[in-house]
C-alpha atoms as a PDB file:
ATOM      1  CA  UNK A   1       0.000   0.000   0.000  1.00  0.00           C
ATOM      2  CA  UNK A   2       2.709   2.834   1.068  1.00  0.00           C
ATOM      3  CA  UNK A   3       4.344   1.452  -2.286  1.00  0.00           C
ATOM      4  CA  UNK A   4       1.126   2.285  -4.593  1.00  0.00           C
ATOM      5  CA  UNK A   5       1.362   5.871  -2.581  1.00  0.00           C
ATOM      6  CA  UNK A   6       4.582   6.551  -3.665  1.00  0.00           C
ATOM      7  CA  UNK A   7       3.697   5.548  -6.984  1.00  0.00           C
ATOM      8  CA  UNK A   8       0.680   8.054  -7.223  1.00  0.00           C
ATOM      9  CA  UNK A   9       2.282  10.582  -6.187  1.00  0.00           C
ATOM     10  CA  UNK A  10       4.797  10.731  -7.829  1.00  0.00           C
ATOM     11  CA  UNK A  11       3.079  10.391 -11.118  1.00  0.00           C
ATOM     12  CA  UNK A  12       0.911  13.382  -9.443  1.00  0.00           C
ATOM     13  CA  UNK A  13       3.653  15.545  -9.423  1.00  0.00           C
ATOM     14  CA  UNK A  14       5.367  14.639 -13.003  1.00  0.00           C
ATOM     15  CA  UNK A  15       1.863  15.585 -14.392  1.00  0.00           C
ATOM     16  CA  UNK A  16       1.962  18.619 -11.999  1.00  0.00           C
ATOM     17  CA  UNK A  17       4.770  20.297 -13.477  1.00  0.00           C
ATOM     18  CA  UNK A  18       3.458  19.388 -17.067  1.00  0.00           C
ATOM     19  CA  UNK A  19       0.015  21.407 -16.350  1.00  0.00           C
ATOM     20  CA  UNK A  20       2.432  23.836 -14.858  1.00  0.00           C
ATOM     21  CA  UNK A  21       3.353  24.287 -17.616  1.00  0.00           C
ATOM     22  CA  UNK A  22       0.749  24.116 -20.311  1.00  0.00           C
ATOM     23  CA  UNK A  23      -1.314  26.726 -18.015  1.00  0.00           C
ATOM     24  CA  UNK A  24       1.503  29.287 -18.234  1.00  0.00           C
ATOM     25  CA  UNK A  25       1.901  29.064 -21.905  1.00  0.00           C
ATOM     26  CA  UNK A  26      -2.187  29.596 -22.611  1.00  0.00           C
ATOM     27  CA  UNK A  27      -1.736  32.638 -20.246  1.00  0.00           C
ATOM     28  CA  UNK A  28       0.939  33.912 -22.305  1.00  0.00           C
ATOM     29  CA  UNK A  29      -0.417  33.505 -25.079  1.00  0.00           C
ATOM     30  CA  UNK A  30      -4.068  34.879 -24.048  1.00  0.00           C
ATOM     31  CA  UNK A  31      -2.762  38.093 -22.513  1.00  0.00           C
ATOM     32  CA  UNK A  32       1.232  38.913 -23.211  1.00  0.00           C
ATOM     33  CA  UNK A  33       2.782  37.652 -26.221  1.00  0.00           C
ATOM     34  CA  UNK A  34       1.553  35.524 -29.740  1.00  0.00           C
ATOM     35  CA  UNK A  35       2.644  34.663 -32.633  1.00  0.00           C
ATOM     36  CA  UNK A  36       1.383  36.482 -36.124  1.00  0.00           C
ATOM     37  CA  UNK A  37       1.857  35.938 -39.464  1.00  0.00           C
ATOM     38  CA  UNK A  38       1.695  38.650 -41.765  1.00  0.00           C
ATOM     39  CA  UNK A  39      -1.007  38.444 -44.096  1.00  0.00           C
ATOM     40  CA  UNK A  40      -0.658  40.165 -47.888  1.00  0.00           C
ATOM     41  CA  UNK A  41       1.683  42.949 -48.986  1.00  0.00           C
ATOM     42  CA  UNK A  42      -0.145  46.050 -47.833  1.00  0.00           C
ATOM     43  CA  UNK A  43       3.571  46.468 -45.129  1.00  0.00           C
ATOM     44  CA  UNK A  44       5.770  45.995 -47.840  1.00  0.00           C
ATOM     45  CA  UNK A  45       8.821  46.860 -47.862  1.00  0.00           C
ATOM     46  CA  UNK A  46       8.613  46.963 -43.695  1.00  0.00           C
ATOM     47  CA  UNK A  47       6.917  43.929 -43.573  1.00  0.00           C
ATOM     48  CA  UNK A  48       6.644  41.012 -45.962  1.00  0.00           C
ATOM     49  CA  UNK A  49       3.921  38.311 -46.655  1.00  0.00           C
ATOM     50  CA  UNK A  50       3.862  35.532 -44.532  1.00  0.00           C
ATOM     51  CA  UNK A  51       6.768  36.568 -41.723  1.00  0.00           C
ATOM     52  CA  UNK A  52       6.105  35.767 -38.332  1.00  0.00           C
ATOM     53  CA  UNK A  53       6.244  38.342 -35.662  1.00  0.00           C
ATOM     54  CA  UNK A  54       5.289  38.907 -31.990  1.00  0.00           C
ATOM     55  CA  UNK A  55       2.022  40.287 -31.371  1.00  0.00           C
ATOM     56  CA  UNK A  56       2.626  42.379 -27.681  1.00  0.00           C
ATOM     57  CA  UNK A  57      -0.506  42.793 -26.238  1.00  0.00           C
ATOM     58  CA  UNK A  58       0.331  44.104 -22.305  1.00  0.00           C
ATOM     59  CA  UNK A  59       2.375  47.251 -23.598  1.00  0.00           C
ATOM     60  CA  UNK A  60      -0.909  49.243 -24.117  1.00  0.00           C
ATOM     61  CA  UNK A  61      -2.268  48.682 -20.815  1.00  0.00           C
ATOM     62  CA  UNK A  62       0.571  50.450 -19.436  1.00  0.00           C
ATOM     63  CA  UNK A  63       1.420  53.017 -22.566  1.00  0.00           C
ATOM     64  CA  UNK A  64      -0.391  55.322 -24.789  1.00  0.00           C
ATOM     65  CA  UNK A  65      -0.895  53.997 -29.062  1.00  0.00           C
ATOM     66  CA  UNK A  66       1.704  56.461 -30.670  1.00  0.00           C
ATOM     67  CA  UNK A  67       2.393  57.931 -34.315  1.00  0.00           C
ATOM     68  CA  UNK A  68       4.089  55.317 -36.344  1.00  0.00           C
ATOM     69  CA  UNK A  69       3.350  52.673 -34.419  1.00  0.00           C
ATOM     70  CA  UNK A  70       2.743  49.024 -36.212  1.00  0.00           C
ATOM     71  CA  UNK A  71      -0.663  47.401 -34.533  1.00  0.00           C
ATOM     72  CA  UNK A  72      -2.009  44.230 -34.984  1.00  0.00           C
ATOM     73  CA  UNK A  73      -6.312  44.974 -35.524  1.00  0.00           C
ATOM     74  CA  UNK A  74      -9.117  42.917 -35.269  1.00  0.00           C
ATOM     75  CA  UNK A  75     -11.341  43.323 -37.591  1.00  0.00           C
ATOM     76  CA  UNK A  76     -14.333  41.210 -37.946  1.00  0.00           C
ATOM     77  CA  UNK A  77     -13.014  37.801 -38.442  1.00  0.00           C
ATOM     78  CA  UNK A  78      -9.588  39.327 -39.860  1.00  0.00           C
ATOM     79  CA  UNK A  79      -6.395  40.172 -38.537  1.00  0.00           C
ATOM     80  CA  UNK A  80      -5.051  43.005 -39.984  1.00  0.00           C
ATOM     81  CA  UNK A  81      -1.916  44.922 -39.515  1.00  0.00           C
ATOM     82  CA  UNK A  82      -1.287  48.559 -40.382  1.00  0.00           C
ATOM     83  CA  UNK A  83       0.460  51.736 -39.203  1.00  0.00           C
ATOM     84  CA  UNK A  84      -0.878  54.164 -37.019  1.00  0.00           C
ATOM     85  CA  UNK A  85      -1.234  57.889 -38.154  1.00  0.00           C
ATOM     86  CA  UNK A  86      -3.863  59.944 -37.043  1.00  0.00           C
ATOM     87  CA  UNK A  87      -4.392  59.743 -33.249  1.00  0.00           C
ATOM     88  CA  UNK A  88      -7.972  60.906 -31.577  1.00  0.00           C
ATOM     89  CA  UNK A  89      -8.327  65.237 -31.358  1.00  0.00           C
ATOM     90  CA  UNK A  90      -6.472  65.250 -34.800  1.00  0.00           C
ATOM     91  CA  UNK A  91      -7.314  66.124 -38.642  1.00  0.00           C
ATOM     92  CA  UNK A  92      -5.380  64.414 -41.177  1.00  0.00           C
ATOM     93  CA  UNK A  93      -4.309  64.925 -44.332  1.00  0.00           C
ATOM     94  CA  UNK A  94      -1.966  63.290 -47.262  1.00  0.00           C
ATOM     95  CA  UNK A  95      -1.004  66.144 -50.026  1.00  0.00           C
ATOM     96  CA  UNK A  96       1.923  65.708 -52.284  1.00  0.00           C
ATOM     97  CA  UNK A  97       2.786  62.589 -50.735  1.00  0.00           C
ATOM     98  CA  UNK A  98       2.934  64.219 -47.788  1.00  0.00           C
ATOM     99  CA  UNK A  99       1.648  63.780 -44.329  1.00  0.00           C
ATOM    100  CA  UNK A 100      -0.269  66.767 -42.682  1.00  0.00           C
ATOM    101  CA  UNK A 101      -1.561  66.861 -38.568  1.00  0.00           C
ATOM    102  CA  UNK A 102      -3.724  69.152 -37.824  1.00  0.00           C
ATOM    103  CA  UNK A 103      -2.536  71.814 -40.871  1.00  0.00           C
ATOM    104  CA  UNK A 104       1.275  71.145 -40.001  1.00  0.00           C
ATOM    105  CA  UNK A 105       3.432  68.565 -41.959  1.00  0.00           C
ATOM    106  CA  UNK A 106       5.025  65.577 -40.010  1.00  0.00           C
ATOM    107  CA  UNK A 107       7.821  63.718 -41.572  1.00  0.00           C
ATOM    108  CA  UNK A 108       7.418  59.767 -41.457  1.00  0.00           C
ATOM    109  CA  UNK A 109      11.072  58.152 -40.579  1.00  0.00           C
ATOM    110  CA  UNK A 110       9.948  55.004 -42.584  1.00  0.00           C
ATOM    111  CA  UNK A 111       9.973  54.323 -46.029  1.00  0.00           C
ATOM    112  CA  UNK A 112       6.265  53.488 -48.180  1.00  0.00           C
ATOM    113  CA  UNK A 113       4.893  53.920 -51.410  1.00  0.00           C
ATOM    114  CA  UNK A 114       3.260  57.204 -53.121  1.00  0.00           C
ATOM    115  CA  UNK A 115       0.287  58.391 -51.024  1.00  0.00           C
ATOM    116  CA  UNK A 116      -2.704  59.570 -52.799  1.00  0.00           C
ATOM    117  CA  UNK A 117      -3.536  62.666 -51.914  1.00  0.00           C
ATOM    118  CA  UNK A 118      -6.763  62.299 -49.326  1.00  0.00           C
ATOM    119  CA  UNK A 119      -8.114  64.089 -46.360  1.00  0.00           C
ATOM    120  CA  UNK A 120      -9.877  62.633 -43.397  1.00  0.00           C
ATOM    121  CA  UNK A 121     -13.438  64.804 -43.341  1.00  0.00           C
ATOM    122  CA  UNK A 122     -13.586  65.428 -39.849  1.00  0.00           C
ATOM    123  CA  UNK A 123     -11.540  65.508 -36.765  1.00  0.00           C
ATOM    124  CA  UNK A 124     -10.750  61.430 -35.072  1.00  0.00           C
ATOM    125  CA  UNK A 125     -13.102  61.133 -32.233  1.00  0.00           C
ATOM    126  CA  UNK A 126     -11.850  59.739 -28.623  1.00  0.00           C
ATOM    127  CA  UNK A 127     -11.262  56.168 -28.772  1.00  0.00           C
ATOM    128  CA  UNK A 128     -10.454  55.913 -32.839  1.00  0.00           C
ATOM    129  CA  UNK A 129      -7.460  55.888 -34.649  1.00  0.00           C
ATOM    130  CA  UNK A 130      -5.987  56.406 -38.559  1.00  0.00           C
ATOM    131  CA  UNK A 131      -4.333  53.625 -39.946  1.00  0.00           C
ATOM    132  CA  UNK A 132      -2.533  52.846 -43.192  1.00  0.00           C
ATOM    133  CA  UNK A 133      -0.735  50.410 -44.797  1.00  0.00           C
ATOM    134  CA  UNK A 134       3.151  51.354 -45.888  1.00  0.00           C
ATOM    135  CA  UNK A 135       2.300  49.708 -49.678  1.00  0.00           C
ATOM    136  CA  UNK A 136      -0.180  52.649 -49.950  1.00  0.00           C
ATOM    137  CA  UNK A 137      -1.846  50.993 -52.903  1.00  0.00           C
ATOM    138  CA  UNK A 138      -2.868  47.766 -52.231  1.00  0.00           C
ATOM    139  CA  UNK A 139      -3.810  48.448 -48.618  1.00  0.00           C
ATOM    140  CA  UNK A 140      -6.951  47.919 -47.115  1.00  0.00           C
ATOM    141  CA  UNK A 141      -6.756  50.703 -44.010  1.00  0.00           C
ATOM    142  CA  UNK A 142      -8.502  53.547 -42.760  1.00  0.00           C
ATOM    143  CA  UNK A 143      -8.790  55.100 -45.815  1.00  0.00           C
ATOM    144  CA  UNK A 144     -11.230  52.285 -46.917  1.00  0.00           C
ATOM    145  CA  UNK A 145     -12.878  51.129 -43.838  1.00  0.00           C
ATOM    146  CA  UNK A 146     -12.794  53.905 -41.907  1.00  0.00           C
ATOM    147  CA  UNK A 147     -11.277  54.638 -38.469  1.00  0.00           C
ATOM    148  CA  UNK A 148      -9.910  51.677 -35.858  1.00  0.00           C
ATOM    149  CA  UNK A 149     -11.603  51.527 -32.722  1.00  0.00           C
ATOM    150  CA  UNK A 150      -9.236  51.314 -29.504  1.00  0.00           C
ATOM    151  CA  UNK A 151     -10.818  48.061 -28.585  1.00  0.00           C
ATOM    152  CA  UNK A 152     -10.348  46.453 -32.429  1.00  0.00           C
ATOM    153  CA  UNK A 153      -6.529  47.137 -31.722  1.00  0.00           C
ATOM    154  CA  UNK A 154      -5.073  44.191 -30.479  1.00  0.00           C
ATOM    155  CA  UNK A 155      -1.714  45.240 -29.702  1.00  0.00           C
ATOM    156  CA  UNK A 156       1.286  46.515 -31.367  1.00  0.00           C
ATOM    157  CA  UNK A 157       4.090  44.320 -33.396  1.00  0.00           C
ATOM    158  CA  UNK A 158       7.539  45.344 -34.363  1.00  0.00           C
ATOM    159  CA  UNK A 159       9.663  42.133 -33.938  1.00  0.00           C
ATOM    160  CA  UNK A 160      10.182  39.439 -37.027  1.00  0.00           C
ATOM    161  CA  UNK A 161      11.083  36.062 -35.991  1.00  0.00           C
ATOM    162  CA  UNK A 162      10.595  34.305 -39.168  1.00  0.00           C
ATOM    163  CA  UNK A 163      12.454  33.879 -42.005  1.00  0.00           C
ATOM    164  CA  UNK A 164      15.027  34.384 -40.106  1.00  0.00           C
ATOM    165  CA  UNK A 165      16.974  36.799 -42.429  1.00  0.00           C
ATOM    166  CA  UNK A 166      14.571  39.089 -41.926  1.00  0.00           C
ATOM    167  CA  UNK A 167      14.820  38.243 -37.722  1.00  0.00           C
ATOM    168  CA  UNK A 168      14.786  41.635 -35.767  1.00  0.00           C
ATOM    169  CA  UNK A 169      13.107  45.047 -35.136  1.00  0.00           C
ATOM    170  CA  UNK A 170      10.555  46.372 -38.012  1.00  0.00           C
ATOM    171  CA  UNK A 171       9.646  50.073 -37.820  1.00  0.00           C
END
């Protein structure tokens, strides 16, 4: 009998350590960190189809959605990933290729195709954001469907893991 005890437990605890485990990694996953794959070409030439990055979704709880940030949005059954632009209070505006806040031009330290010239109608309410793609053509952003919701904003993504030589920081 103390024999089978023994036995039990210390299966027990072998299958402990294993739940442990498994536990910690759908909490990761659920509220920190998760993989993404880049969908399309509307990044190019920051992002390419099909790398893999790291989706950060705690930063935001503790930090303000900037300018120029990449995010990762949810919208309807998509994921989609674009740049931020235009942050709530603000008019924006693309003349010339070039990116006006608010009547005053802002220079974007990335590179992206030809804008269009196009002007957001009215000022970005509290809780919305601008978005575009960096392959100004092809992508499907703000332009199209209109302004992000905070809560359709997943988190923000700057790191490629895969291929790996493309690993590193993405801006």
């Amino acid at each position: 009998m103390e024999n089978e005890k023994k036995i039990t437990l210390s299966l027990l605890s072998g299958w402990l350590s294993y739940i442990i485990i498994i536990i910690a990694v759908i909490l990761l996953k659920q509220f920190i960190i998760a993989p993404i794959r880049v969908n399309g070409d509307s990044m190019n030439e920051t992002l390419l189809d099909k790398d893999i990055m790291i989706l950060d979704k705690i930063s935001y709880r503790f930090t303000d959605i900037k300018r120029f940030d990449i995010v990762v949005i949810k919208k309807d059954k998509e994921y989609l990933i674009k740049r931020v632009i235009g942050l709530p209070g603000e008019n924006v505006e693309y003349r010339d290729n070039k990116l006006y806040i608010n009547d005053k031009e802002v220079k974007e330290n990335f590179n992206h195709e030809k804008t269009d010239d196009y002007v957001l109608e009215k000022k970005i309410p509290e809780g919305y954001y601008f978005v575009v793609g960096d392959n100004r053509d092809i992508s499907l952003d703000s332009r199209v469907i209109g302004l992000i919701k905070r809560e359709e904003i997943l988190g923000k993504t700057s790191l490629v893991l895969f291929p790996f030589n493309r690993f590193g920081i993405k801006n």
